[in-house]
PDB file of N, CA and C in Angstrom:
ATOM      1  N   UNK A   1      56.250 106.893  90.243  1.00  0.00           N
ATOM      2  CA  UNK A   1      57.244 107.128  91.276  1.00  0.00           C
ATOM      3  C   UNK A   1      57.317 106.032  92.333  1.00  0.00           C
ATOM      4  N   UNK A   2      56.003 105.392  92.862  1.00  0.00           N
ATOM      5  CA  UNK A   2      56.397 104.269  93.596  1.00  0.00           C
ATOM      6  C   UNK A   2      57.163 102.894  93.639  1.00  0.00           C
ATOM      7  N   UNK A   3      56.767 103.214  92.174  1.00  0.00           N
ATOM      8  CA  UNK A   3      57.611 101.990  91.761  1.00  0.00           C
ATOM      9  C   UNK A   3      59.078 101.830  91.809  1.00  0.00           C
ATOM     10  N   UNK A   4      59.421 103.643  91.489  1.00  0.00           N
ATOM     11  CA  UNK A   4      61.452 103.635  91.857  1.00  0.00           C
ATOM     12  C   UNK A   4      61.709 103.574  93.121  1.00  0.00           C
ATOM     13  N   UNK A   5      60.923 104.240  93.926  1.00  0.00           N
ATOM     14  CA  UNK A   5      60.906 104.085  95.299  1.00  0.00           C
ATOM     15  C   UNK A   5      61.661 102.086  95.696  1.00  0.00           C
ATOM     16  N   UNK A   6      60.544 101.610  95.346  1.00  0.00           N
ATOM     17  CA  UNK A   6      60.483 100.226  95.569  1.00  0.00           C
ATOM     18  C   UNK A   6      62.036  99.917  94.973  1.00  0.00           C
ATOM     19  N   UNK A   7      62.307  99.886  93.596  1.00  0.00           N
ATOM     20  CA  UNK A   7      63.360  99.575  92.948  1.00  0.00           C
ATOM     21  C   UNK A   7      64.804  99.854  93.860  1.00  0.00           C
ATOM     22  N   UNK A   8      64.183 101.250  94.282  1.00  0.00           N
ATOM     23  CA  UNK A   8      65.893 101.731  95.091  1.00  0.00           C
ATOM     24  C   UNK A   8      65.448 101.142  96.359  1.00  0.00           C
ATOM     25  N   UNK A   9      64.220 100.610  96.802  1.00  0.00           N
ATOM     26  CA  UNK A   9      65.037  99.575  98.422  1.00  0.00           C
ATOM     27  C   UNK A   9      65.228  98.611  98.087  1.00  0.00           C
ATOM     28  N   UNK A  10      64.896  97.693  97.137  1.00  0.00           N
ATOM     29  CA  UNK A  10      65.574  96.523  96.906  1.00  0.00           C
ATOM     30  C   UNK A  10      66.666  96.935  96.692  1.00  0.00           C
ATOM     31  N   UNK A  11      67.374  97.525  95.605  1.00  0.00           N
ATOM     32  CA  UNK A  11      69.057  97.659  95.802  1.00  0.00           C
ATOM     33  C   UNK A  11      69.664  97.890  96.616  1.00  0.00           C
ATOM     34  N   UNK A  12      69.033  98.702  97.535  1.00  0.00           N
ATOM     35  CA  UNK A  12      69.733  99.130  98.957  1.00  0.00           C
ATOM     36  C   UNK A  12      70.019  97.848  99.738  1.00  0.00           C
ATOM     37  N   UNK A  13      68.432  96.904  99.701  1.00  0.00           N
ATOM     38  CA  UNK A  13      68.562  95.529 100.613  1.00  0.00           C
ATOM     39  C   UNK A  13      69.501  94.484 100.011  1.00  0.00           C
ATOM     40  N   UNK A  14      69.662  94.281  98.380  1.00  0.00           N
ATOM     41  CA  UNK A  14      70.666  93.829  97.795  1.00  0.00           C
ATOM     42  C   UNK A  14      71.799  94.064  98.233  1.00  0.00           C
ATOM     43  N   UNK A  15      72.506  95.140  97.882  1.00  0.00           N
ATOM     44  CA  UNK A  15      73.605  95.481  98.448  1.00  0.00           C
ATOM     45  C   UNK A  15      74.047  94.985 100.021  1.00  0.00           C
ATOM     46  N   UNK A  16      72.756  95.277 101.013  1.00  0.00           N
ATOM     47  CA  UNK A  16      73.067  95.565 102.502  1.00  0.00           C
ATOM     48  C   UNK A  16      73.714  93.783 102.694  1.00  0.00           C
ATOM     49  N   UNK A  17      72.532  92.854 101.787  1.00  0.00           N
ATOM     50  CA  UNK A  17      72.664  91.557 101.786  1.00  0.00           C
ATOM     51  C   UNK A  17      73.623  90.830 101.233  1.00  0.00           C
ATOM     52  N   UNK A  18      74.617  91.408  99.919  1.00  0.00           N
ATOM     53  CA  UNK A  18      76.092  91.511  99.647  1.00  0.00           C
ATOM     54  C   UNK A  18      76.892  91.384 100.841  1.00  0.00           C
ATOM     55  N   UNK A  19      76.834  92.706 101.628  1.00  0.00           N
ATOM     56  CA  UNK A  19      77.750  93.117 102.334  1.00  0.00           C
ATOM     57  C   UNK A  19      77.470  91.962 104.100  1.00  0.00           C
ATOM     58  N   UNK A  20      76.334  91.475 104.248  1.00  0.00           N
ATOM     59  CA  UNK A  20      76.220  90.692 105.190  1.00  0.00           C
ATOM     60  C   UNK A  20      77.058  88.999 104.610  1.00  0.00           C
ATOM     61  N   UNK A  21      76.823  88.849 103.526  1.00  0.00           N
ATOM     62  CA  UNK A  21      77.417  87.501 103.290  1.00  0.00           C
ATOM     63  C   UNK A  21      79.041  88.238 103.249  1.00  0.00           C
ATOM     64  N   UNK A  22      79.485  89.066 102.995  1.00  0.00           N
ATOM     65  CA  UNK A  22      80.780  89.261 102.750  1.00  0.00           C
ATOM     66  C   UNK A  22      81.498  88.620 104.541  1.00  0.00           C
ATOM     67  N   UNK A  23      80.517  89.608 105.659  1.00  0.00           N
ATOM     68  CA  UNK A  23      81.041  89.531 106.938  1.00  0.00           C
ATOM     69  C   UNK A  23      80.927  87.682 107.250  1.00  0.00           C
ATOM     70  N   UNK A  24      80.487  87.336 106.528  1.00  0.00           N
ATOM     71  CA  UNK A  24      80.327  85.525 106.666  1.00  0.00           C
ATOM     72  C   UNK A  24      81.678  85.087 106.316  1.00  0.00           C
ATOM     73  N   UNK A  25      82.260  85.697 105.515  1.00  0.00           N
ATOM     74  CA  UNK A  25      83.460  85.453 104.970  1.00  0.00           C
ATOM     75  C   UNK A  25      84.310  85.511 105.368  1.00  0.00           C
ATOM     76  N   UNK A  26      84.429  86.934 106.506  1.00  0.00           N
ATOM     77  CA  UNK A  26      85.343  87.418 106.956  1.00  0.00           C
ATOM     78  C   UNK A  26      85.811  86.445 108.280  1.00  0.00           C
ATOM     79  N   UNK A  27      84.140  86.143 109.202  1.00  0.00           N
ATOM     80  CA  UNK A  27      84.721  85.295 110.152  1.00  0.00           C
ATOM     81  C   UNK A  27      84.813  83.787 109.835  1.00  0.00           C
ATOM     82  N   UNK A  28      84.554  83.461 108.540  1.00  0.00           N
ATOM     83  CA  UNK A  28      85.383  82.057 108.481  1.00  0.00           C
ATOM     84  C   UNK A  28      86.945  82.578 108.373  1.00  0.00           C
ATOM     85  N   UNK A  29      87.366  83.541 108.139  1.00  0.00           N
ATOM     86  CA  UNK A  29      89.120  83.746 107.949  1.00  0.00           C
ATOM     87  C   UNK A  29      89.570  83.756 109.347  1.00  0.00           C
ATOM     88  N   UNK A  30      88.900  84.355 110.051  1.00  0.00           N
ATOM     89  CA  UNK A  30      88.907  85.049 111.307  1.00  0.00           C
ATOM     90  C   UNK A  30      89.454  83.420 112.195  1.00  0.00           C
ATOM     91  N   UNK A  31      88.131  82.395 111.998  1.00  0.00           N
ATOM     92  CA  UNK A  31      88.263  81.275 112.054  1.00  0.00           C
ATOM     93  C   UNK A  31      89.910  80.635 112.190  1.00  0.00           C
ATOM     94  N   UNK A  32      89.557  80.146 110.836  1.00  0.00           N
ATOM     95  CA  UNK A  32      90.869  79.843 110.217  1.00  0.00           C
ATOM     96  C   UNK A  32      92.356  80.632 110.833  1.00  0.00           C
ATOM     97  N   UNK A  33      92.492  81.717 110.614  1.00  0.00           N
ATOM     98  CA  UNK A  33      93.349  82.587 111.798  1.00  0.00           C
ATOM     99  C   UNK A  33      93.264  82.298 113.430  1.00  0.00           C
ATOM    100  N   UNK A  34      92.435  81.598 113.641  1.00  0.00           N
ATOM    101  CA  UNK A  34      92.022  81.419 115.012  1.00  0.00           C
ATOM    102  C   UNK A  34      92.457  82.266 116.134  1.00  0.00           C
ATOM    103  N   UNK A  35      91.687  83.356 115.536  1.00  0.00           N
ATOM    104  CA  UNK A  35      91.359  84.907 116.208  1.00  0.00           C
ATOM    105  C   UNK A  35      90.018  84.678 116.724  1.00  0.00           C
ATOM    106  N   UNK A  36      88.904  83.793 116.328  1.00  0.00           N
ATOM    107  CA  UNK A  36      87.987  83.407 117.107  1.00  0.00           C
ATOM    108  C   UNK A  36      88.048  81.676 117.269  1.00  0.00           C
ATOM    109  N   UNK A  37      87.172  81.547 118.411  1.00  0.00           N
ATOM    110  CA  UNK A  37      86.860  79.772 118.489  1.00  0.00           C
ATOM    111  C   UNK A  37      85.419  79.955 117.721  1.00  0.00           C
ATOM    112  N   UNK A  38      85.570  78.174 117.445  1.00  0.00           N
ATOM    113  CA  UNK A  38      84.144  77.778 116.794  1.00  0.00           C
ATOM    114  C   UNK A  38      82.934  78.050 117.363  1.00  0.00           C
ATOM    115  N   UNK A  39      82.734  78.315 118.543  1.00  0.00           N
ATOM    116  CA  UNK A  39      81.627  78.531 119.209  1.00  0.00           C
ATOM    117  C   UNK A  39      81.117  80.085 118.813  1.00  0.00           C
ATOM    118  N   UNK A  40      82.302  81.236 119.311  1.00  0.00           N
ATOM    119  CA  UNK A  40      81.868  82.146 118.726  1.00  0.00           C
ATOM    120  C   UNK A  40      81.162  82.691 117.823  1.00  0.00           C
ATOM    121  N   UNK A  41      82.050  81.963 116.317  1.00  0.00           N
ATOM    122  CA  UNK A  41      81.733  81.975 114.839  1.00  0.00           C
ATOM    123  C   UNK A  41      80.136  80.792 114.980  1.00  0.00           C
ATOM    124  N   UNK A  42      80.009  80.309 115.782  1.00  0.00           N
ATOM    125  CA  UNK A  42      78.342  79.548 115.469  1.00  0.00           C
ATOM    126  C   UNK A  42      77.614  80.462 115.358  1.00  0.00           C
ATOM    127  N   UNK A  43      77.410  81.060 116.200  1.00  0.00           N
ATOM    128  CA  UNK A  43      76.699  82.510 117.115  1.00  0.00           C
ATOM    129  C   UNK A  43      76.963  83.254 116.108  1.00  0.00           C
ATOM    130  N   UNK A  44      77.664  83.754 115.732  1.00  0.00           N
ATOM    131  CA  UNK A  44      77.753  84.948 114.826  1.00  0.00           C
ATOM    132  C   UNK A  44      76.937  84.322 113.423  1.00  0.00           C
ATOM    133  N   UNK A  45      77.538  83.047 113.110  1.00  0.00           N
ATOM    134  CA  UNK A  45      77.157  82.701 111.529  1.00  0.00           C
ATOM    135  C   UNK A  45      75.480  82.631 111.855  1.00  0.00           C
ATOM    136  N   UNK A  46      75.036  82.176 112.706  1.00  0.00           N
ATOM    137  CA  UNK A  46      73.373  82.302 113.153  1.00  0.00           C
ATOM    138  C   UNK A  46      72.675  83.318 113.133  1.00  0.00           C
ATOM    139  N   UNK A  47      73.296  84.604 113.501  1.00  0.00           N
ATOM    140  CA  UNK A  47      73.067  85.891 113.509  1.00  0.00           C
ATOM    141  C   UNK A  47      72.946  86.282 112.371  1.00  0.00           C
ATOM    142  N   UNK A  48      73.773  86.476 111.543  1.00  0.00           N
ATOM    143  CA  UNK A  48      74.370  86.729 109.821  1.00  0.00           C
ATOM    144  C   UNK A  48      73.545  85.991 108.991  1.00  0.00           C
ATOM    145  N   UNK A  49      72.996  84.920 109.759  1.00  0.00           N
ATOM    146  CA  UNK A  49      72.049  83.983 108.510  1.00  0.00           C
ATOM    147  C   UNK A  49      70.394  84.301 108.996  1.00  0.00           C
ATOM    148  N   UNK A  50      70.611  85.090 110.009  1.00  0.00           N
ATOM    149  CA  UNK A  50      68.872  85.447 110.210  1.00  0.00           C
ATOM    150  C   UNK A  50      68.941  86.870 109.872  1.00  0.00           C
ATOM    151  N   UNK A  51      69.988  87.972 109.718  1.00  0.00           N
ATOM    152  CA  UNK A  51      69.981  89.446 108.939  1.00  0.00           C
ATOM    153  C   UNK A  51      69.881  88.779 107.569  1.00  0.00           C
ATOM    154  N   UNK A  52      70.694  88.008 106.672  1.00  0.00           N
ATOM    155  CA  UNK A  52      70.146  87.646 105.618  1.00  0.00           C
ATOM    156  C   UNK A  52      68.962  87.148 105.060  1.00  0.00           C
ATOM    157  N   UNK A  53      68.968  86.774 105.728  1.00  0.00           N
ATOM    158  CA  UNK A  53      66.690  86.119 105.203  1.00  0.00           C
ATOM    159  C   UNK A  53      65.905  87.417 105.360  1.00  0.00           C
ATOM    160  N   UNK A  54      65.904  88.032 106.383  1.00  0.00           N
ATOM    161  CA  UNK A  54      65.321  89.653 106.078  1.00  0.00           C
ATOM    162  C   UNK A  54      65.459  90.168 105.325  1.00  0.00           C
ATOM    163  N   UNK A  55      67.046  90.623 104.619  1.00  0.00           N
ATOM    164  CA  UNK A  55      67.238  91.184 103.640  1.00  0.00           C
ATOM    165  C   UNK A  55      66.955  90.310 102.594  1.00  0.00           C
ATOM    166  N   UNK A  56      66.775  89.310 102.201  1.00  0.00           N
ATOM    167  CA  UNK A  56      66.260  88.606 101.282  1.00  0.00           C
ATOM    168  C   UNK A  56      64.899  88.972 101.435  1.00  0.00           C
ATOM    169  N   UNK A  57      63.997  88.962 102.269  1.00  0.00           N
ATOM    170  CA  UNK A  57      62.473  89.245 102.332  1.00  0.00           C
ATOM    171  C   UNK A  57      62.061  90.365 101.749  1.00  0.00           C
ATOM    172  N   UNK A  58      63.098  91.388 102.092  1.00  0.00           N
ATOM    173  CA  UNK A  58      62.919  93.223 101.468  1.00  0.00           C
ATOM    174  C   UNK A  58      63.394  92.880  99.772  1.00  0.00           C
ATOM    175  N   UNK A  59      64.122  92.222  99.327  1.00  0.00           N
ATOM    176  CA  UNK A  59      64.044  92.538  98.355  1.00  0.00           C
ATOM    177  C   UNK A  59      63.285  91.584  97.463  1.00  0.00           C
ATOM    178  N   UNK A  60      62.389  91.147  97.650  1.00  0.00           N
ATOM    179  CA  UNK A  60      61.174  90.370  96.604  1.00  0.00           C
ATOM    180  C   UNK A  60      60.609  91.116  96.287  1.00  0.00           C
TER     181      UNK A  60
END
């Protein structure tokens, strides 16, 4: 049983880590739309790239 345990938080952190690169995506459009400035989107993409390395850490 521990072992599915384990199996279903990596997918969970997979997924969560899907859905964080997706929001990477969103504010380069956001960008591009220039609905935000570049400064903003630094800050955010910095943020988004340090929730991703966590979720990369949970799922090894």
């Amino acid at each position: 049983m521990p072992n599915l345990a384990k199996k279903r938080k990596q997918g969970f952190s997979s997924i969560a880590r899907a859905s964080a690169n997706e929001c990477s995506a969103v504010f380069d459009v956001a960008k591009i739309a220039q609905i935000i400035d570049s400064k903003e989107k630094e800050k955010i993409k910095k943020l988004l790239y340090r929730i991703i390395c966590m979720l990369s850490k949970l799922i090894v």
